[in-house]
C-alpha atoms as a PDB file:
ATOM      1  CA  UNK A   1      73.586  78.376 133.618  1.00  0.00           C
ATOM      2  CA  UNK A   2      70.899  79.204 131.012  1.00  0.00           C
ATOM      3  CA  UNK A   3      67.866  81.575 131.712  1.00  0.00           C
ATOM      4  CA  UNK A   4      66.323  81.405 134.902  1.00  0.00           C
ATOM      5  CA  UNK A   5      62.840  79.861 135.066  1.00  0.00           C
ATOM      6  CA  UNK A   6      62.400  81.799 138.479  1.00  0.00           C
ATOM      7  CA  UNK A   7      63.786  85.166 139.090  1.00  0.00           C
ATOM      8  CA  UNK A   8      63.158  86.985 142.390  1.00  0.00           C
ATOM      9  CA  UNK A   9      64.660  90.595 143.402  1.00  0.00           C
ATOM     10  CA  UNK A  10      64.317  91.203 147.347  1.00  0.00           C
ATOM     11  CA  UNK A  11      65.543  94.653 148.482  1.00  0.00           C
ATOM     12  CA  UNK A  12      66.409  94.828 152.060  1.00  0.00           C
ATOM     13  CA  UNK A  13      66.826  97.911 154.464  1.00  0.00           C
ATOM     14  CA  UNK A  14      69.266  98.066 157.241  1.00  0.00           C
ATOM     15  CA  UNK A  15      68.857 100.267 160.492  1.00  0.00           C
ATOM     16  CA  UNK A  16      71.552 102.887 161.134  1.00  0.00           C
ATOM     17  CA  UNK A  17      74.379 101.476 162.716  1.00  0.00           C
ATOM     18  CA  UNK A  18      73.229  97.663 161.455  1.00  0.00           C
ATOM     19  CA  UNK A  19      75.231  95.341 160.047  1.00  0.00           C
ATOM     20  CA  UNK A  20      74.223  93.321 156.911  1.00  0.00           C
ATOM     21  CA  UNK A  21      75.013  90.116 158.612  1.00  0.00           C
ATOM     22  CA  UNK A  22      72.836  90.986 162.100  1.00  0.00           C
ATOM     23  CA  UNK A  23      69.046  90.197 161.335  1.00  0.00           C
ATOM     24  CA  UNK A  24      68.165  92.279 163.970  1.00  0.00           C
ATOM     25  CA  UNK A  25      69.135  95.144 161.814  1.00  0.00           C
ATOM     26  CA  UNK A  26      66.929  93.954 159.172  1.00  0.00           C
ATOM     27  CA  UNK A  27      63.975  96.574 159.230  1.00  0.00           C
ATOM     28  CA  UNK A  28      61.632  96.422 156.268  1.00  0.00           C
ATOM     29  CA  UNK A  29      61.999  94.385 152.752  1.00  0.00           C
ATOM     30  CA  UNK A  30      59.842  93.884 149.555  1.00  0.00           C
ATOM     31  CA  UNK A  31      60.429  91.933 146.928  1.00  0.00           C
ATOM     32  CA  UNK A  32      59.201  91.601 142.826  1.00  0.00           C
ATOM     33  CA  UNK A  33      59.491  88.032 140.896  1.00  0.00           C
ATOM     34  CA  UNK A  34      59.695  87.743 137.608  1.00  0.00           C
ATOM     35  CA  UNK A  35      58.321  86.073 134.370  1.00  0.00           C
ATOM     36  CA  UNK A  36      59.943  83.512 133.015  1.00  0.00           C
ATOM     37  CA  UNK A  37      62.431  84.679 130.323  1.00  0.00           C
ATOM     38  CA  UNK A  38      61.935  88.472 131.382  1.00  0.00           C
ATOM     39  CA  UNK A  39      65.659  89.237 132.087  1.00  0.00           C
ATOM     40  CA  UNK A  40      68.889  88.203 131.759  1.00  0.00           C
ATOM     41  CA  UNK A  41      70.048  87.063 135.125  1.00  0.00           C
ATOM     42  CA  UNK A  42      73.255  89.566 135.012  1.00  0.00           C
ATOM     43  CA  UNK A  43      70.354  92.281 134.041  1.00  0.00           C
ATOM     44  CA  UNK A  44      68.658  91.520 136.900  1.00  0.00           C
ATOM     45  CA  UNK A  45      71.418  91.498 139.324  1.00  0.00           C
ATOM     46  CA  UNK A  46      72.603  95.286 137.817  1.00  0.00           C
ATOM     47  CA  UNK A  47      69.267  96.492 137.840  1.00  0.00           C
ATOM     48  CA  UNK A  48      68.484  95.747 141.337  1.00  0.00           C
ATOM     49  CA  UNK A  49      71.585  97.505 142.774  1.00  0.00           C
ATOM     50  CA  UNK A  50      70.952 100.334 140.507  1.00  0.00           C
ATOM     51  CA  UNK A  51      68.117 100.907 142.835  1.00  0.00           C
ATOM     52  CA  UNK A  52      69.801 101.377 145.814  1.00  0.00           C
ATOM     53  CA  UNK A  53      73.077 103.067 144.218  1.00  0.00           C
ATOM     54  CA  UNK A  54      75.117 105.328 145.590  1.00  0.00           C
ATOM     55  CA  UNK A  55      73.770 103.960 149.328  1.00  0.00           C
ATOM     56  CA  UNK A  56      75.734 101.048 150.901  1.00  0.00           C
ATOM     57  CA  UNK A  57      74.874  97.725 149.979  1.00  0.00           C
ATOM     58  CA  UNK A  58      75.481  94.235 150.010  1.00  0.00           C
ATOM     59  CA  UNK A  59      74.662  91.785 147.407  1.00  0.00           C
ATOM     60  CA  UNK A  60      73.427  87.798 147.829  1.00  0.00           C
ATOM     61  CA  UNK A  61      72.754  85.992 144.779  1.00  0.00           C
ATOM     62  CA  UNK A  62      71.994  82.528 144.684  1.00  0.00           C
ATOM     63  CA  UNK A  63      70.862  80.818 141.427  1.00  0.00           C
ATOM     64  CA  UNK A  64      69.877  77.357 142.116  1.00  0.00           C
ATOM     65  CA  UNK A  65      69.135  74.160 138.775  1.00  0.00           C
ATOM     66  CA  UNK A  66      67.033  71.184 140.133  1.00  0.00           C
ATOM     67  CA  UNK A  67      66.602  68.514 137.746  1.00  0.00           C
ATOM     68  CA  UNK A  68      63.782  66.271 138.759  1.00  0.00           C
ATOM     69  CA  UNK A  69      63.019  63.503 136.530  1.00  0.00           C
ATOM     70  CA  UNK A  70      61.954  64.996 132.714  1.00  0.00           C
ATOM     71  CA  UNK A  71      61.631  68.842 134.265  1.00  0.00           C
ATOM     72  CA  UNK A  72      63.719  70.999 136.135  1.00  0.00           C
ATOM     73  CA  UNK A  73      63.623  74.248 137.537  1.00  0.00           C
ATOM     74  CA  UNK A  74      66.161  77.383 137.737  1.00  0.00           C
ATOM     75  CA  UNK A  75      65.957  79.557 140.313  1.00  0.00           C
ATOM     76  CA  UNK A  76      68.005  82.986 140.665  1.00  0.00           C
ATOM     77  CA  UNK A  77      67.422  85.193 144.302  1.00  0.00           C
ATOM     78  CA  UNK A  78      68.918  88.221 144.382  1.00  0.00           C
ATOM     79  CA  UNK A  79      68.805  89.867 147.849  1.00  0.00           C
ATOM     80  CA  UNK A  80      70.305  93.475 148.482  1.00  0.00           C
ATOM     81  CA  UNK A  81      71.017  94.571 151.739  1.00  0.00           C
ATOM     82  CA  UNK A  82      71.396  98.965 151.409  1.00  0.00           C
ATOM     83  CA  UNK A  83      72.051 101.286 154.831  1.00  0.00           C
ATOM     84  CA  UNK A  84      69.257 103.538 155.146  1.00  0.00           C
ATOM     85  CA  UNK A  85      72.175 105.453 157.448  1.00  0.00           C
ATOM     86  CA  UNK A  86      73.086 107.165 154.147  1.00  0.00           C
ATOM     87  CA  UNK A  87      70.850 109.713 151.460  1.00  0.00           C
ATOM     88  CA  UNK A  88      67.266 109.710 151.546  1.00  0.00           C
ATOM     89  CA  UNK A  89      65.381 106.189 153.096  1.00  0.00           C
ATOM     90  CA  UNK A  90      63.828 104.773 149.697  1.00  0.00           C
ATOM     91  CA  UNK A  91      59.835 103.714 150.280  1.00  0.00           C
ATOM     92  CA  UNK A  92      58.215 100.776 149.685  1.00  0.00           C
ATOM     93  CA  UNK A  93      56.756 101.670 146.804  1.00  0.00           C
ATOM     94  CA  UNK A  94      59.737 103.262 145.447  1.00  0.00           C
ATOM     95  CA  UNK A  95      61.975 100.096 145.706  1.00  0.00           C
ATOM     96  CA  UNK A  96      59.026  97.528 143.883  1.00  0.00           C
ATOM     97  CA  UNK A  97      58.299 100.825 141.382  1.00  0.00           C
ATOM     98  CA  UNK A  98      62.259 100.532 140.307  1.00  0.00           C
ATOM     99  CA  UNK A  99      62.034  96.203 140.459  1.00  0.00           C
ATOM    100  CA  UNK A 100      58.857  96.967 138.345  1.00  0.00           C
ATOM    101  CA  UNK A 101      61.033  99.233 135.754  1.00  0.00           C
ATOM    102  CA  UNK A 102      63.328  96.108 134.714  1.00  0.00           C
ATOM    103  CA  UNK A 103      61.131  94.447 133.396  1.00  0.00           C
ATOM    104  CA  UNK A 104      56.774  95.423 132.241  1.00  0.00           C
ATOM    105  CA  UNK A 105      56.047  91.149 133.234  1.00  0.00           C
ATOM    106  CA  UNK A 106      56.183  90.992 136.941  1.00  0.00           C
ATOM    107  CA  UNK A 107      55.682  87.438 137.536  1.00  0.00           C
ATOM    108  CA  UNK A 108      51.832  86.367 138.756  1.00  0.00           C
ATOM    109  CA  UNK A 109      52.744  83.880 141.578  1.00  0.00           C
ATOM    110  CA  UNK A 110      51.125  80.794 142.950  1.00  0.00           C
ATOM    111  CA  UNK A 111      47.587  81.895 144.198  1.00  0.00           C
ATOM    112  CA  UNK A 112      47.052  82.383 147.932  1.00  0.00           C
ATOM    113  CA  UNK A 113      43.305  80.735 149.017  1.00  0.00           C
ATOM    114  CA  UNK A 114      43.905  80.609 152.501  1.00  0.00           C
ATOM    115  CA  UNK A 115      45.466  81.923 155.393  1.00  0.00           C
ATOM    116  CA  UNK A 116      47.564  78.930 155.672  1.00  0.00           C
ATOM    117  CA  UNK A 117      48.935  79.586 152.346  1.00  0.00           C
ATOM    118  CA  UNK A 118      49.557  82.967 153.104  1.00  0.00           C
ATOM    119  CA  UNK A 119      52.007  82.922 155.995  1.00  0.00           C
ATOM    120  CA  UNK A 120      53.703  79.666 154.253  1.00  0.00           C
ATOM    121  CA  UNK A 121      54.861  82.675 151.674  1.00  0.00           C
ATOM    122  CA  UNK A 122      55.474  84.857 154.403  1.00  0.00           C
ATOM    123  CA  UNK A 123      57.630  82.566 156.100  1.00  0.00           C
ATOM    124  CA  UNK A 124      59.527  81.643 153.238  1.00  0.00           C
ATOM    125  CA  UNK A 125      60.130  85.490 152.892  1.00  0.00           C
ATOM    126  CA  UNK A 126      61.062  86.214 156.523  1.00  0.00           C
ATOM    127  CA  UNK A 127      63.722  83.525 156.084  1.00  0.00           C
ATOM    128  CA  UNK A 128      65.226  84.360 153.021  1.00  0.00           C
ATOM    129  CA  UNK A 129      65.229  88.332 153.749  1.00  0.00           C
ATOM    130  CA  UNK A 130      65.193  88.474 157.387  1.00  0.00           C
ATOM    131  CA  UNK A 131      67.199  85.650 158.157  1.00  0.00           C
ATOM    132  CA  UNK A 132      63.866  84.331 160.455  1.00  0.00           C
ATOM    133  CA  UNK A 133      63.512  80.782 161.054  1.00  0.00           C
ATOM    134  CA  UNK A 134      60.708  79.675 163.285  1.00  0.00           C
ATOM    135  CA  UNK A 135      58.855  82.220 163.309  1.00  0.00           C
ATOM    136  CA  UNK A 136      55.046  82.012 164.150  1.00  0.00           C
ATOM    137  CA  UNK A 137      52.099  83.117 163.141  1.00  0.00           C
ATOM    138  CA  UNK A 138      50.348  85.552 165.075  1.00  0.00           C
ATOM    139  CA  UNK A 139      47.770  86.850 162.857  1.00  0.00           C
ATOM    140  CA  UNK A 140      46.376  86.896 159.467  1.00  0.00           C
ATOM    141  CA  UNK A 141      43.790  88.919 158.168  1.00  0.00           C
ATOM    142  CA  UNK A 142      41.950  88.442 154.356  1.00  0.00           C
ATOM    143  CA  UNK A 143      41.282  91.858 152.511  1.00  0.00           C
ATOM    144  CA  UNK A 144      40.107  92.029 149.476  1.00  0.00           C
ATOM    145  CA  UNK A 145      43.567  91.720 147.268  1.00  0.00           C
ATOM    146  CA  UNK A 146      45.770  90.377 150.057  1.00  0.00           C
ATOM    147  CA  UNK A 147      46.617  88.985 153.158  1.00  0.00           C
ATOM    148  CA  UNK A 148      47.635  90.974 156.040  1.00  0.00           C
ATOM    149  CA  UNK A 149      49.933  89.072 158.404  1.00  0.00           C
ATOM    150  CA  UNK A 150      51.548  89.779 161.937  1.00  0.00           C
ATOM    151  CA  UNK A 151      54.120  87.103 162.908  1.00  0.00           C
ATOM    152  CA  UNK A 152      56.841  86.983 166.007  1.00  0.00           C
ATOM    153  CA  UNK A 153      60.251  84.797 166.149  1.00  0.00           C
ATOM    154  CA  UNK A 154      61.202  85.451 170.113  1.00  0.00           C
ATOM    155  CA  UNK A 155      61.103  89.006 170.747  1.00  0.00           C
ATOM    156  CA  UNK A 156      61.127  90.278 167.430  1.00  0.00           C
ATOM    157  CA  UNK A 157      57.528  91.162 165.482  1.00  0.00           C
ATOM    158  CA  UNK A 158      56.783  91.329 162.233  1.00  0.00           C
ATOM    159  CA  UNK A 159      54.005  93.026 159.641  1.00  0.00           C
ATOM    160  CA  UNK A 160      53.600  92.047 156.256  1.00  0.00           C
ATOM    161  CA  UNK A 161      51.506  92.249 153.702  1.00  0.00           C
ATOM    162  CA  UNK A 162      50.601  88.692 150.862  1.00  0.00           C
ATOM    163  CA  UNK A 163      49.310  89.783 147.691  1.00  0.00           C
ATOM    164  CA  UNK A 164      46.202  86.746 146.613  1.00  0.00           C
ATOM    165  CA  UNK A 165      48.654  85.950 143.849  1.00  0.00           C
ATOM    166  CA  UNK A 166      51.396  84.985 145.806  1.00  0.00           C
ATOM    167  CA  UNK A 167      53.181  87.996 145.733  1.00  0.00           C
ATOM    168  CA  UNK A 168      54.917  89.739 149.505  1.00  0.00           C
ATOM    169  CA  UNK A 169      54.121  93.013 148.877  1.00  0.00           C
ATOM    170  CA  UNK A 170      55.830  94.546 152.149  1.00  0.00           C
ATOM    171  CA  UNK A 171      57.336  93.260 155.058  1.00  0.00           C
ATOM    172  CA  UNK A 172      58.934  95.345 157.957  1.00  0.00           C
ATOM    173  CA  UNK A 173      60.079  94.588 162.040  1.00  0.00           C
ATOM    174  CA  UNK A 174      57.936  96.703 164.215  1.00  0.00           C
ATOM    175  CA  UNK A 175      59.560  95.322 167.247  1.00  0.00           C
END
């Protein structure tokens, strides 16, 4: 596969005790996207774990080609799953700082107008990192550079934060 038009790094931590494969374990994620041409997609994948290294960790990676008529898209997701059970818990901040290092183009994403728009990228996240489907939206709050959204799938509730450019800056299961 050539270059990835789409490249998106999702770092994922699991509770003490979790398992990668239980999405109840699934505390808090973020997740960087990047330019077109920014990184090799091997670079990306090596960079990424080299984030949560020495921890425990788990690595998806899907890379996806659609060809739709004259264009196509490529797609890469990398999702790491890392124990916080084991060395320091990384922030936040710490994780998208590191995503941030690969590469100095983080990727300006489709704008966010509206609430609406907001939790659809919020969803999306919830069920790539979280493993969420159906989730709904509880509520969604405009600040000046983002969105700030509260959803729920059955008894679980989640926080998150939508960057206006399309970007999830945090999200994390409060309950």
């Amino acid at each position: 596969m050539s270059q990835p038009d789409l490249q998106r790094a999702a770092i994922v931590s699991i509770e003490q005790g979790g398992q990668p494969e239980d999405s109840d374990s699934r505390i808090e994620a973020v997740e960087v996207s990047f330019a077109i041409g920014t990184l090799p997609a091997d670079d990306l994948i090596d960079g990424a774990v080299a984030i949560v290294a020495p921890r425990y960790w788990v690595l998806e990676e899907a890379r996806r080609q659609s060809n739709w008529g004259a264009t196509g898209l490529s797609m890469q997701d990398v999702l790491i799953l890392y124990s916080i059970a084991t060395a320091a818990q990384l922030t936040a901040a710490a994780i998208i700082a590191g995503l941030m290092k690969l590469s100095a183009a983080a990727f300006a994403g489709r704008g966010v107008e509206d609430a609406q728009a907001a939790w659809t990228v919020f969803d999306e996240f919830l069920i790539r990192c979280f493993k969420i489907a159906g989730a709904s939206m509880v509520d969604v709050k405009e600040t000046d550079n983002s969105w700030k959204i509260v959803a729920r799938s059955g008894s679980r509730r989640f926080e998150g934060e939508v960057a206006k450019d399309g970007r999830v800056i945090q999200a994390r299961k409060v309950s």
